[in-house]
N, C-alpha and C. Protein backbone atom coordinates (compact mmCIF):
# COMPACT_ATOMS: atom_id res chain seq x y z
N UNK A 1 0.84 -1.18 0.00
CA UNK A 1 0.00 0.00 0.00
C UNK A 1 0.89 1.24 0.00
N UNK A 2 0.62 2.25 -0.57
CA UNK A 2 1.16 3.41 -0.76
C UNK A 2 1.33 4.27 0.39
N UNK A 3 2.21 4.90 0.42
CA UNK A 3 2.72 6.04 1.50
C UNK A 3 1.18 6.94 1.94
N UNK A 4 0.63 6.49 3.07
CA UNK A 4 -0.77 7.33 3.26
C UNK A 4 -0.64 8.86 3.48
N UNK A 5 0.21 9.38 4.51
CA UNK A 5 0.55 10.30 4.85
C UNK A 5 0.61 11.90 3.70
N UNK A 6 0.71 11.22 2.46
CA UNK A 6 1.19 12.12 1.24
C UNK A 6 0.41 13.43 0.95
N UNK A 7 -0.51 13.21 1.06
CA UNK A 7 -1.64 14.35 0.77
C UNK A 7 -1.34 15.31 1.53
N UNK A 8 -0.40 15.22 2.89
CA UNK A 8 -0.54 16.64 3.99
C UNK A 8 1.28 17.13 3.88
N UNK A 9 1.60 15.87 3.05
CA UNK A 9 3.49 17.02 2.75
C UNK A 9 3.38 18.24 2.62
N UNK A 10 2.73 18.26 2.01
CA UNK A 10 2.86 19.98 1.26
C UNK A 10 2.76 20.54 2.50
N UNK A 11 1.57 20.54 2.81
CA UNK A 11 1.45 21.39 4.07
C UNK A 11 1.95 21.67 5.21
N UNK A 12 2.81 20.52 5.47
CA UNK A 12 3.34 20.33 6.82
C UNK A 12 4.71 20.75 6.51
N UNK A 13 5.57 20.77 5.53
CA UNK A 13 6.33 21.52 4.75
C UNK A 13 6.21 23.07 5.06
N UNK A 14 5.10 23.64 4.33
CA UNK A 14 4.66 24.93 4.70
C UNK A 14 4.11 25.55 6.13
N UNK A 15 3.86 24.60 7.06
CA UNK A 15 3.62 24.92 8.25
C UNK A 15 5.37 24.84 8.56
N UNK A 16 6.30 24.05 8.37
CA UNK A 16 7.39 24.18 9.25
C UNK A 16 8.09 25.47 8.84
N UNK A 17 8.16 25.57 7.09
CA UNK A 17 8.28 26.71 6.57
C UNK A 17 7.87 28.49 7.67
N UNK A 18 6.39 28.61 7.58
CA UNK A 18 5.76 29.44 8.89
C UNK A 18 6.71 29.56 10.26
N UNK A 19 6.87 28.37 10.60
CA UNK A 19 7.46 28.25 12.23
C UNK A 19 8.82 28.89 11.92
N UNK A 20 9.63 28.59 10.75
CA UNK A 20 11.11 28.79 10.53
C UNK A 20 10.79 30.84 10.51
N UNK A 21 10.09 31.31 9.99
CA UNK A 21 10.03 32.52 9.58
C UNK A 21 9.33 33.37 10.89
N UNK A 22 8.32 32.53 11.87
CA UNK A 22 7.86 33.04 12.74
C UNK A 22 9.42 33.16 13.95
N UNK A 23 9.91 32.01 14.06
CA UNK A 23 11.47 32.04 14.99
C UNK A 23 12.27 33.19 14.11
N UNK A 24 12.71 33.69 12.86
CA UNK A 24 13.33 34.55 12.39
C UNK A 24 12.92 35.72 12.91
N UNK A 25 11.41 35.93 13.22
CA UNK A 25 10.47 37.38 14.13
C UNK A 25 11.65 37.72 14.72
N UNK A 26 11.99 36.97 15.18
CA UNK A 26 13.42 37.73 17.10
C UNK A 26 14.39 38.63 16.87
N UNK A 27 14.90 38.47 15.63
CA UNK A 27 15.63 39.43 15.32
C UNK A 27 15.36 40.94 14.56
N UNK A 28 14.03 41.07 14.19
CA UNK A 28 13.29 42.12 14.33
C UNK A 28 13.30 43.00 15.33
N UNK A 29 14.43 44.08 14.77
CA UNK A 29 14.39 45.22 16.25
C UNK A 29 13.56 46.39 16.33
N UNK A 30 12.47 46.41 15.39
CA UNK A 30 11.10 47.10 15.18
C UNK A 30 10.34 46.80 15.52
N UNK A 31 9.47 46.95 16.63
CA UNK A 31 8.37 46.14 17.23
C UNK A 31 6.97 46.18 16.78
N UNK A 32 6.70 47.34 15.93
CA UNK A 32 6.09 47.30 14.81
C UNK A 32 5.92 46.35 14.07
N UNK A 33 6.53 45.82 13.22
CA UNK A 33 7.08 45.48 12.43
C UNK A 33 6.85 43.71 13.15
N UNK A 34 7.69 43.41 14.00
CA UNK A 34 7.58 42.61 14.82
C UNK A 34 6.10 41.76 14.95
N UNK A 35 5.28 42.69 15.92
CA UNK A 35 3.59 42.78 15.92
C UNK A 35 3.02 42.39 14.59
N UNK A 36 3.69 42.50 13.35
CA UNK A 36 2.77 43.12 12.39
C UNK A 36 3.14 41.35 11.64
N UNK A 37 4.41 41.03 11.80
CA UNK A 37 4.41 39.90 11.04
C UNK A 37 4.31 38.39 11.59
N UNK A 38 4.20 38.78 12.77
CA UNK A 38 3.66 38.02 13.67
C UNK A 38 2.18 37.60 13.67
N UNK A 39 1.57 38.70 13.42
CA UNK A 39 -0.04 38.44 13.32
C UNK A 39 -0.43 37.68 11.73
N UNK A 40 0.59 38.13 10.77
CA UNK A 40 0.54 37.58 9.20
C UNK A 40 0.76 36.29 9.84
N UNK A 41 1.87 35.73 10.11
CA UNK A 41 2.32 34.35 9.73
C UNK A 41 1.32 33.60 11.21
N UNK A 42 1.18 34.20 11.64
CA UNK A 42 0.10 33.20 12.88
C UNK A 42 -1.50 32.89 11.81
N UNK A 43 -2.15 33.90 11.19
CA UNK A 43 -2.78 33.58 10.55
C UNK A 43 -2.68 32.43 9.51
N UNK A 44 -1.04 32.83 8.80
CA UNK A 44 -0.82 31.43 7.66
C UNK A 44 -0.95 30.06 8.51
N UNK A 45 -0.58 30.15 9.51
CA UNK A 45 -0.19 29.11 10.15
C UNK A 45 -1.44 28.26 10.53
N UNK A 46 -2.85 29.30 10.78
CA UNK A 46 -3.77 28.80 11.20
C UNK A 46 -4.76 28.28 9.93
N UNK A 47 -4.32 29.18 8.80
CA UNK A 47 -5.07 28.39 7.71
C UNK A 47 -4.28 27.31 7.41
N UNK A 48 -3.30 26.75 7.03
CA UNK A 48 -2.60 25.86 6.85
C UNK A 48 -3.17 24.66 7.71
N UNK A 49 -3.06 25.15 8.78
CA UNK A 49 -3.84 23.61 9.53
C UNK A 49 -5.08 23.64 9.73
N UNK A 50 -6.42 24.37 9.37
CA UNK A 50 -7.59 24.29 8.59
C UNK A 50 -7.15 23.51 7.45
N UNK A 51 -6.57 24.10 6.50
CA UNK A 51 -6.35 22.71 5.41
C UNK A 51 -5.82 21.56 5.18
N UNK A 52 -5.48 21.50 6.55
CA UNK A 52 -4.47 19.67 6.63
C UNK A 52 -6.14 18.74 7.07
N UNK A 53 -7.01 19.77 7.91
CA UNK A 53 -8.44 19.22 8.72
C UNK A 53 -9.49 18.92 7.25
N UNK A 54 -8.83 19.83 6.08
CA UNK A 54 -10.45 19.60 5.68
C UNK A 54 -10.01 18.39 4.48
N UNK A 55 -8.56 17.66 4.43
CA UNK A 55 -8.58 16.65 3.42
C UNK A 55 -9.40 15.37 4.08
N UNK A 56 -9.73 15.53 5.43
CA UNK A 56 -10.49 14.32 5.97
C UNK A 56 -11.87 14.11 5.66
N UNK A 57 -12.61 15.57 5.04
CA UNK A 57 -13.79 15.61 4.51
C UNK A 57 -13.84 15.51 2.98
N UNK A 58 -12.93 15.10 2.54
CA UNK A 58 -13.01 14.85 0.79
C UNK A 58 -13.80 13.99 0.13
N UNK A 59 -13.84 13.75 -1.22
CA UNK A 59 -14.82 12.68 -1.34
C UNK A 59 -13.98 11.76 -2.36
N UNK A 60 -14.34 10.88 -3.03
CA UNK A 60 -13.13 10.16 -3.92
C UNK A 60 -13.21 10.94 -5.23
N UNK A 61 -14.46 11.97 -5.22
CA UNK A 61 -14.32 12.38 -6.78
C UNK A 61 -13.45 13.50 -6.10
N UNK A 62 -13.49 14.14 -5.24
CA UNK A 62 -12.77 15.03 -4.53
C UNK A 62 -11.35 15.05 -5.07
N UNK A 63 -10.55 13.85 -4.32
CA UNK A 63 -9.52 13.31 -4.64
C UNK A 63 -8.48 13.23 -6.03
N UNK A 64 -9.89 12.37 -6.57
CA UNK A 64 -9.37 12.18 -8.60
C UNK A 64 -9.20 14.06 -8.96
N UNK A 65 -9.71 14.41 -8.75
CA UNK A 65 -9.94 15.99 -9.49
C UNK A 65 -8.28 16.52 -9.02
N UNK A 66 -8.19 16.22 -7.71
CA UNK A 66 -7.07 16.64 -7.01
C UNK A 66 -5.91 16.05 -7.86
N UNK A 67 -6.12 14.69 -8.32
CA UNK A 67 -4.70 14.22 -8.57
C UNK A 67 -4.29 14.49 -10.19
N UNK A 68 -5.52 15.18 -11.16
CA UNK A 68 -5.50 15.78 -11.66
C UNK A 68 -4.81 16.49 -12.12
N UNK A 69 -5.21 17.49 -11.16
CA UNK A 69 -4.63 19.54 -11.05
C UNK A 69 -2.82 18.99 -10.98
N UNK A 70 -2.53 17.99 -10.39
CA UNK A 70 -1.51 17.47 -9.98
C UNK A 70 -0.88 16.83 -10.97
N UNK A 71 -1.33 16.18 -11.39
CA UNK A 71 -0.67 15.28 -13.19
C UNK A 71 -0.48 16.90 -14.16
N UNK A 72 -1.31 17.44 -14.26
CA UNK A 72 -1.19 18.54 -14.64
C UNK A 72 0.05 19.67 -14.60
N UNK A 73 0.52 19.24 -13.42
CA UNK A 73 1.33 20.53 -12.96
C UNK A 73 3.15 19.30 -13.00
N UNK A 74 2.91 18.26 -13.74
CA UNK A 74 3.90 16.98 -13.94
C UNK A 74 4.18 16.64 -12.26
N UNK A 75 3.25 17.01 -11.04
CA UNK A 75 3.78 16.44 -10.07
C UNK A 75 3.19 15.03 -9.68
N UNK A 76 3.75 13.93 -10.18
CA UNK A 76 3.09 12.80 -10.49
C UNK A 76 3.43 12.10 -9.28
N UNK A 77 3.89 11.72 -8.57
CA UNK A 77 4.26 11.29 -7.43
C UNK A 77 2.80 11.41 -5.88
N UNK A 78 2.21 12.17 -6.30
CA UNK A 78 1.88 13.25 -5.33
C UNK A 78 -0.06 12.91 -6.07
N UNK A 79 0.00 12.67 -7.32
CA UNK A 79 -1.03 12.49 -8.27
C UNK A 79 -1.70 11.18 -8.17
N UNK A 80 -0.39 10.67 -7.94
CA UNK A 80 -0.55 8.83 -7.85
C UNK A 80 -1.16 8.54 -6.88
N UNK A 81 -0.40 9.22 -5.47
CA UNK A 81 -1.08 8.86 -4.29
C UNK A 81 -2.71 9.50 -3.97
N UNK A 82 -2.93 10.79 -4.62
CA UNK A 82 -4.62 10.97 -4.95
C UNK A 82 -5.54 10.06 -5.42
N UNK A 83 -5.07 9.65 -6.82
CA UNK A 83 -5.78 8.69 -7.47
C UNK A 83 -6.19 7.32 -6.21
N UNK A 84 -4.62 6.95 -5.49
CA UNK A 84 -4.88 5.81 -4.56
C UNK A 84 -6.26 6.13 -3.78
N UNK A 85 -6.07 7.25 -3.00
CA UNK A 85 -7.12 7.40 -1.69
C UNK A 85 -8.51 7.61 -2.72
N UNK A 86 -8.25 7.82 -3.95
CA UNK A 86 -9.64 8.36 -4.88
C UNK A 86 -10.42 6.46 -4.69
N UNK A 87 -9.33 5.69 -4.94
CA UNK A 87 -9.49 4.34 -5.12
C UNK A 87 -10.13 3.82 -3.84
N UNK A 88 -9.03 3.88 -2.61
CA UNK A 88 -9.30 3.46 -1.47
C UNK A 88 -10.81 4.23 -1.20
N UNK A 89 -11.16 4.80 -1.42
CA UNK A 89 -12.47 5.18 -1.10
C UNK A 89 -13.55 5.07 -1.53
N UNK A 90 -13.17 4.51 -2.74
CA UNK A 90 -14.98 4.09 -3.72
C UNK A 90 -13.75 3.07 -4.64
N UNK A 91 -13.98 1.26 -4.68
CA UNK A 91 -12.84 0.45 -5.08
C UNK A 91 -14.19 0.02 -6.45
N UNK A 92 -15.05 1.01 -7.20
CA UNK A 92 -15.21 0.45 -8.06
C UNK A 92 -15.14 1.88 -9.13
N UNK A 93 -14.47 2.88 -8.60
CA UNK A 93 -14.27 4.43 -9.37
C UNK A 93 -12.75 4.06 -10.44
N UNK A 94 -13.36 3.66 -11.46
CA UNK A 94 -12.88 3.31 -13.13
C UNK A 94 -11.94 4.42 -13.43
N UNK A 95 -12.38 5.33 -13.14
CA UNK A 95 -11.76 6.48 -13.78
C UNK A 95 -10.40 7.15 -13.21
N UNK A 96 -10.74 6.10 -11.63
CA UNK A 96 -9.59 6.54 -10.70
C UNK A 96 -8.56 5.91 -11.23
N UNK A 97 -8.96 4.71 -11.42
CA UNK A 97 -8.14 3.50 -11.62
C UNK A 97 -7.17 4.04 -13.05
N UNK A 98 -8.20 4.21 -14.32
CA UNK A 98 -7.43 4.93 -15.08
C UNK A 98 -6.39 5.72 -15.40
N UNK A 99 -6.85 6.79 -14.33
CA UNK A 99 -5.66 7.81 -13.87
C UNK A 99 -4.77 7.38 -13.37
N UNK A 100 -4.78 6.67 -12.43
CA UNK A 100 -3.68 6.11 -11.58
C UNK A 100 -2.60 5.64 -12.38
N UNK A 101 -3.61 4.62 -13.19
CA UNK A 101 -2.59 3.92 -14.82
C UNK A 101 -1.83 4.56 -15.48
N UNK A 102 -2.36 5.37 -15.94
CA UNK A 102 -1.70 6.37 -16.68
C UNK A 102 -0.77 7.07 -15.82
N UNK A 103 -0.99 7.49 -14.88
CA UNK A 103 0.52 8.50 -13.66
C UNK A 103 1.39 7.57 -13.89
N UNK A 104 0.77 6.26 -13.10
CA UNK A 104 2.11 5.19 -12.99
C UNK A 104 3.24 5.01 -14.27
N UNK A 105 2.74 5.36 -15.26
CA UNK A 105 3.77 5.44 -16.62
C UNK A 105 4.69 6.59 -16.33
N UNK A 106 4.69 7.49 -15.50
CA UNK A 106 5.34 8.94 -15.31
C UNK A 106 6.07 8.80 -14.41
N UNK A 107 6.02 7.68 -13.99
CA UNK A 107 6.98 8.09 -12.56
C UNK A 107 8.22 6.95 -12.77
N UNK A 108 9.41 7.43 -12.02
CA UNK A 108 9.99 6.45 -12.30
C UNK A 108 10.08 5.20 -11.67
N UNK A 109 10.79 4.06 -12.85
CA UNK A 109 10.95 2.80 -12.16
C UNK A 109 11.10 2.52 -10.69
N UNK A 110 9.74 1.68 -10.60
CA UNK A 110 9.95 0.97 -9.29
C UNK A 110 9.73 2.02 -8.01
N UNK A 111 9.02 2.85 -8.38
CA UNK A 111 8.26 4.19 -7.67
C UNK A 111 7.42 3.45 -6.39
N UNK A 112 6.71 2.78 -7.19
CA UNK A 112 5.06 1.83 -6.59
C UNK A 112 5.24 0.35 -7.39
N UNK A 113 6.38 -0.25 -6.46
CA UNK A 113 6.43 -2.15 -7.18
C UNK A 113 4.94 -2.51 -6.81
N UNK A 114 3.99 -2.31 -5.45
CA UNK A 114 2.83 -3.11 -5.56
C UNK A 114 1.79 -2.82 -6.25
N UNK A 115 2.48 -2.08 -7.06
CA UNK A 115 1.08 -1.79 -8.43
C UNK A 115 1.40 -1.34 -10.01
N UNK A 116 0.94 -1.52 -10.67
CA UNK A 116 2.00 -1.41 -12.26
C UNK A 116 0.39 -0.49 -12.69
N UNK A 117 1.00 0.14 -13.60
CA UNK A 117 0.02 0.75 -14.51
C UNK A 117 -1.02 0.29 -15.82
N UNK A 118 -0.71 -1.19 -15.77
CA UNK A 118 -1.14 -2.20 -16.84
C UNK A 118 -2.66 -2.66 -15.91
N UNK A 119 -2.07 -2.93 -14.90
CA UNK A 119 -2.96 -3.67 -14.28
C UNK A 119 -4.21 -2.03 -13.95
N UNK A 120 -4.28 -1.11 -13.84
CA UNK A 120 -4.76 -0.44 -13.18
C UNK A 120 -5.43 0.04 -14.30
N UNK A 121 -5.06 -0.29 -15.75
CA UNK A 121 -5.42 0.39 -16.87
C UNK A 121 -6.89 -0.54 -17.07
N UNK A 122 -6.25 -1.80 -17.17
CA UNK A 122 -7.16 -3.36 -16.98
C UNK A 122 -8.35 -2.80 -16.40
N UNK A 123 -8.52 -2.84 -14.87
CA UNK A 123 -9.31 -2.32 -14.30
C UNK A 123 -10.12 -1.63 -14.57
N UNK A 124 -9.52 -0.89 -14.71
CA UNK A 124 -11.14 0.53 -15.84
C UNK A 124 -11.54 0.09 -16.46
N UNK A 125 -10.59 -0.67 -17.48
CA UNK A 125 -11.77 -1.28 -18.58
C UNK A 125 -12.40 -2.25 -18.44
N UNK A 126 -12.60 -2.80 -17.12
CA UNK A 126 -13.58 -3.91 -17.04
C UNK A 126 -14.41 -3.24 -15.87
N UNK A 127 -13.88 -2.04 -15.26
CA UNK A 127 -15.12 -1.68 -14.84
C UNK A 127 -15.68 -0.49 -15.50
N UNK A 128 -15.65 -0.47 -16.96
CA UNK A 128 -16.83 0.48 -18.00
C UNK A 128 -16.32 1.68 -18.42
N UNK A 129 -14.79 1.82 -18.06
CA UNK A 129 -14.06 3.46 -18.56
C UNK A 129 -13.54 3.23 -19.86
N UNK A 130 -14.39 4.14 -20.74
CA UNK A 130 -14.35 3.99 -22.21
C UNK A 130 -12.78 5.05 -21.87
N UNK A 131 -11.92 4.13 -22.76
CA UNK A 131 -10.93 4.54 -23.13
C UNK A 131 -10.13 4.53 -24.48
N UNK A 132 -9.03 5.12 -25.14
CA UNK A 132 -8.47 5.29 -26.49
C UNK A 132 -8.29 3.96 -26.48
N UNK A 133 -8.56 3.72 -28.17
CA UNK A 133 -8.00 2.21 -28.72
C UNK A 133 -7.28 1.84 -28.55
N UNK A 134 -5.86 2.67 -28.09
CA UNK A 134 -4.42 2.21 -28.12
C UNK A 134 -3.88 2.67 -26.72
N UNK A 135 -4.53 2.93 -25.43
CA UNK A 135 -3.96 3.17 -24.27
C UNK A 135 -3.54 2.16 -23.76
N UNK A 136 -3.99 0.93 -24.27
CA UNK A 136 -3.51 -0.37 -23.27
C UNK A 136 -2.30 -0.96 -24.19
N UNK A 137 -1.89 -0.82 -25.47
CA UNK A 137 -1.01 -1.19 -26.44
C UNK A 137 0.17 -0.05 -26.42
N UNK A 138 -0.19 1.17 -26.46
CA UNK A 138 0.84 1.87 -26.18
C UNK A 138 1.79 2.01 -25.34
N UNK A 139 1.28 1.27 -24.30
CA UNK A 139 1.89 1.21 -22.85
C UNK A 139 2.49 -0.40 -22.55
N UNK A 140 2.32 -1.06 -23.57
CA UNK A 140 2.77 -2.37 -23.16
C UNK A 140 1.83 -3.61 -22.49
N UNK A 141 0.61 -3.19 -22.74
CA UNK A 141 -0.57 -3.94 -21.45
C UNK A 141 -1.10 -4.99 -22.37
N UNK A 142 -1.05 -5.21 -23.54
CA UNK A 142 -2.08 -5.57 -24.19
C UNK A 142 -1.12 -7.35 -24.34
């Protein structure tokens, strides 16, 4: 099973990010100034972990859309593991499965050994995701 944790890197990244810049405050010998960026980054800090709370309310189409925006932006690593929880959460969503297939071709060798992109391609198409004539041949599946 895939690295679960993945969906909140970013964030927890950017929250330590916050903490590193909120500890830099001290050397601020403007207290102005001080006050002022203190109240900014306490705010980032508090939306940031509002958004680590609200991936627990997602839905699996939620998810796929997410891993998406993410294949999109070539961060495939990060795409893959969307598609998973899109999966883990509704295990008959075709389209997840699809996607997933398709990421898994993007990433490199031996990224995710307990899952290949052939098999995940398979899947969709036996559970009803009309796909190109040649997605399963192009890729080696057929």
């Amino acid at each position: 099973m895939p690295y679960k944790g993945k969906e909140s890197d970013g964030i927890v990244v950017r929250f330590a990010i916050i903490i590193k810049m909120f500890v830099n405050l001290i050397t601020f010998n403007n207290p102005t100034m001080k006050n002022l960026f203190g109240i900014i980054l306490l705010s980032l800090a508090f939306s940031f972990a509002g958004m680590a709370q609200n991936t627990e309310n997602q839905t699996a189409q939620d998810w796929n859309k997410q891993g998406l925006d993410h294949f999109k932006k070539f961060e495939y690593k990060v795409a893959y593991e969307c598609f998973s929880k899109a999966i883990e959460m509704k295990a008959d969503y075709a389209e997840a499965y699809y996607n997933r297939g398709m990421t898994w071709f993007q990433l490199p060798a031996g990224s995710y050994s307990c899952n290949d992109g052939c098999t995940d391609l398979k899947k969709a198409k036996e559970l009803g995701f009309k796909m190109k004539k040649d997605d399963l041949s192009k890729n080696g599946c057929e």
